[in-house]
Protein backbone atom coordinates (compact mmCIF):
# COMPACT_ATOMS: atom_id res chain seq x y z
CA UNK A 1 -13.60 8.29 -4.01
CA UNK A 2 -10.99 7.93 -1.51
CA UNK A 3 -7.36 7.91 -2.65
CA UNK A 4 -6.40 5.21 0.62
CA UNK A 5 -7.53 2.55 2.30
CA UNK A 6 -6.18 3.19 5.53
CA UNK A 7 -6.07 2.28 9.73
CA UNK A 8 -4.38 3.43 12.58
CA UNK A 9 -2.58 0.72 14.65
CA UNK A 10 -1.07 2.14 18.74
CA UNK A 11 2.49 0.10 18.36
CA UNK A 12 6.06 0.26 17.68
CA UNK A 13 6.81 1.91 14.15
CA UNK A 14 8.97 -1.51 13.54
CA UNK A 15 6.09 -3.79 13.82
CA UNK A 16 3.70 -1.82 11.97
CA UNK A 17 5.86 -2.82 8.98
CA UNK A 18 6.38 -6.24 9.95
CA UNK A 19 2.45 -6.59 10.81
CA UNK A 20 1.76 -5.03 7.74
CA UNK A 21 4.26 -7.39 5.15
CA UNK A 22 2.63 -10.07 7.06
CA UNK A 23 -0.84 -9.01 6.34
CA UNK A 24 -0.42 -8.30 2.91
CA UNK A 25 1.00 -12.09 2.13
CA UNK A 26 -2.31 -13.64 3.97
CA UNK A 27 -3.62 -11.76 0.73
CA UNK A 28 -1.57 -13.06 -2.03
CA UNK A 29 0.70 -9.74 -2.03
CA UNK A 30 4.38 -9.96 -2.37
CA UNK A 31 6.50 -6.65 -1.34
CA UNK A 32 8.39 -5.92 -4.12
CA UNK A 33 9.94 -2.60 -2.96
CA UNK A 34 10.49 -1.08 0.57
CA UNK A 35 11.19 2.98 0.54
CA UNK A 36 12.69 4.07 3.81
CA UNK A 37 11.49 7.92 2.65
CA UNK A 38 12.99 8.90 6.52
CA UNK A 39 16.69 7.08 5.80
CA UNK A 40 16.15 8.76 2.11
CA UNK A 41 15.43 12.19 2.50
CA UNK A 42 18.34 12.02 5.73
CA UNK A 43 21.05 10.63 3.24
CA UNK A 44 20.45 12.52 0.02
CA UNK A 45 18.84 15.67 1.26
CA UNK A 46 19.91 16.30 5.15
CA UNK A 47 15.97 16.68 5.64
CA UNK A 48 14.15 15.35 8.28
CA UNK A 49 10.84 13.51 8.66
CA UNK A 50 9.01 11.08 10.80
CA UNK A 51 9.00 7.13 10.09
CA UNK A 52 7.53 6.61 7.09
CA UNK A 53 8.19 3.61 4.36
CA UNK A 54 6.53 2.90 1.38
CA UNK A 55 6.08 -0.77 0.75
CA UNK A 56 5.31 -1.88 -3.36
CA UNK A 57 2.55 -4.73 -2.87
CA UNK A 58 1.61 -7.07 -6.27
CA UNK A 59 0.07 -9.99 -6.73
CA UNK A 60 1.50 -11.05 -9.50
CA UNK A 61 -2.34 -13.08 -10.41
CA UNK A 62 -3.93 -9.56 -10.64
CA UNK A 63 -1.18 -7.64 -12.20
CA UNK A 64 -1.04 -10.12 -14.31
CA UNK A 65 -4.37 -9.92 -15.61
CA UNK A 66 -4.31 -5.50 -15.52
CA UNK A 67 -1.27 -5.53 -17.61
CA UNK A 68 -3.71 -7.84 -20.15
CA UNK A 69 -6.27 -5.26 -20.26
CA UNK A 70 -4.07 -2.29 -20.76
CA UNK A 71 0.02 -2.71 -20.58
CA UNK A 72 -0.36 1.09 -19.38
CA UNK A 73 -1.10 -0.28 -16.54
CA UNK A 74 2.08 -0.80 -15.47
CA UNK A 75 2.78 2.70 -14.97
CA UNK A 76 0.28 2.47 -11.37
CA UNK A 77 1.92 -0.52 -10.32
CA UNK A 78 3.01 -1.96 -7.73
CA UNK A 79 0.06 -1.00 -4.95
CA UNK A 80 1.80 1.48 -3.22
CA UNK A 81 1.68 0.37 1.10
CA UNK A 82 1.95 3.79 3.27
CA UNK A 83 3.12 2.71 6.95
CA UNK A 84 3.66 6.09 8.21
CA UNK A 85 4.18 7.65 12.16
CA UNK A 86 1.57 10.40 12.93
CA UNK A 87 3.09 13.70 13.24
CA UNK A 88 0.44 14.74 16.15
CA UNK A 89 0.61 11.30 18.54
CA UNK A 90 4.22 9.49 18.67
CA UNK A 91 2.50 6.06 19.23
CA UNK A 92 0.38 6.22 16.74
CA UNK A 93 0.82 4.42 13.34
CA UNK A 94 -1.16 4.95 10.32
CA UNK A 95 -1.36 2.43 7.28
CA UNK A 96 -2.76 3.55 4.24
CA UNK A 97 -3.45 1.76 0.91
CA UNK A 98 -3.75 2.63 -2.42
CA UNK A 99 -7.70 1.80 -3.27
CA UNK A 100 -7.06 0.60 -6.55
CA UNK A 101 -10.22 1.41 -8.43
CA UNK A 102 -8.23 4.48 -8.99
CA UNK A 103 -7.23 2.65 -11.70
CA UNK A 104 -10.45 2.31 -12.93
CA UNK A 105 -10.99 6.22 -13.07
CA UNK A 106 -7.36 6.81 -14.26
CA UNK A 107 -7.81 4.78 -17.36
CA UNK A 108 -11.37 5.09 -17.91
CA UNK A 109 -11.30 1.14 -18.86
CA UNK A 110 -14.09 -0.58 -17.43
CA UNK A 111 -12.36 -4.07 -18.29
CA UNK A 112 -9.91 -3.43 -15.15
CA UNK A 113 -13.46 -2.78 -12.58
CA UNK A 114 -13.29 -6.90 -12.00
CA UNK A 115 -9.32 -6.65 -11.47
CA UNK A 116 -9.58 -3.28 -9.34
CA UNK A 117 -12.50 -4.64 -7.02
CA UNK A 118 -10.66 -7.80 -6.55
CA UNK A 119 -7.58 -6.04 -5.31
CA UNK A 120 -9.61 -3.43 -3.09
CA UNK A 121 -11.17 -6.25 -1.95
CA UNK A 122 -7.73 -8.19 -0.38
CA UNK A 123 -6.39 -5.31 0.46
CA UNK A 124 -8.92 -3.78 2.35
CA UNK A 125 -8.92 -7.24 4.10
CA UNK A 126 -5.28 -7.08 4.67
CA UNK A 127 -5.39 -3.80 6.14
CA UNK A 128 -8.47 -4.76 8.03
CA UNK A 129 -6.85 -7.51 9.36
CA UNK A 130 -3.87 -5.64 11.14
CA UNK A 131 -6.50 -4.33 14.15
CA UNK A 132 -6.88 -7.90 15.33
CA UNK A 133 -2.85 -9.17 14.65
């Protein structure tokens, strides 16, 4: 199983993000958190990295019904939203989604396989969606 869903988009880092928040609500996804890991690991570390934010997506319908079928769940929530620079091509941007039926295979609960193909399946569309925004 693959860990991401994922794309490459040939555009400014900037709206990669923007196209990607924007994407994401067409599918019912708020962003709940937005990790600058670049600003982060600057600040607190002096390190440095290439552009790379991590965006917390829920839709608060499906979390909703995960958290029903085991409150564990909680602990791989939100859907984590990778917009990232490649290291090997400057102009190159590469969005990558958690495929949720990791969850599925985490827990071992086959109650969350409706919940978990639901989300893969708007996500997927979302980041699908970005080639042709």
């Amino acid at each position: 199983m693959n860990l991401a869903l994922s794309t490459t988009l040939h555009t400014s880092f900037d709206d990669a993000v923007e196209r990607t928040r924007a994407a994401l609500s067409d599918q019912g996804f708020g962003v709940l958190t937005d990790i600058d890991m670049k600003s982060t690991l600057k600040t607190k570390l002096g390190a440095d990295m290439e552009d790379y934010r991590i965006l917390g997506a829920c839709d608060p319908s499906l979390a909703h019904r995960a958290v029903g079928v085991n409150r564990q769940i909680g602990l791989l929530l939100p859907c984590n939203v990778i917009v990232r620079r490649d290291t090997a091509t400057d102009n190159t941007i590469i969005i990558e989604a958690m495929n949720p039926e990791l969850m599925v295979q985490v827990t071992n609960e086959p109650a969350l396989e409706p919940v978990a193909s639901e989300a893969t399946t708007k996500l997927r569309t979302a980041i699908e969606s970005l080639r042709d925004r």
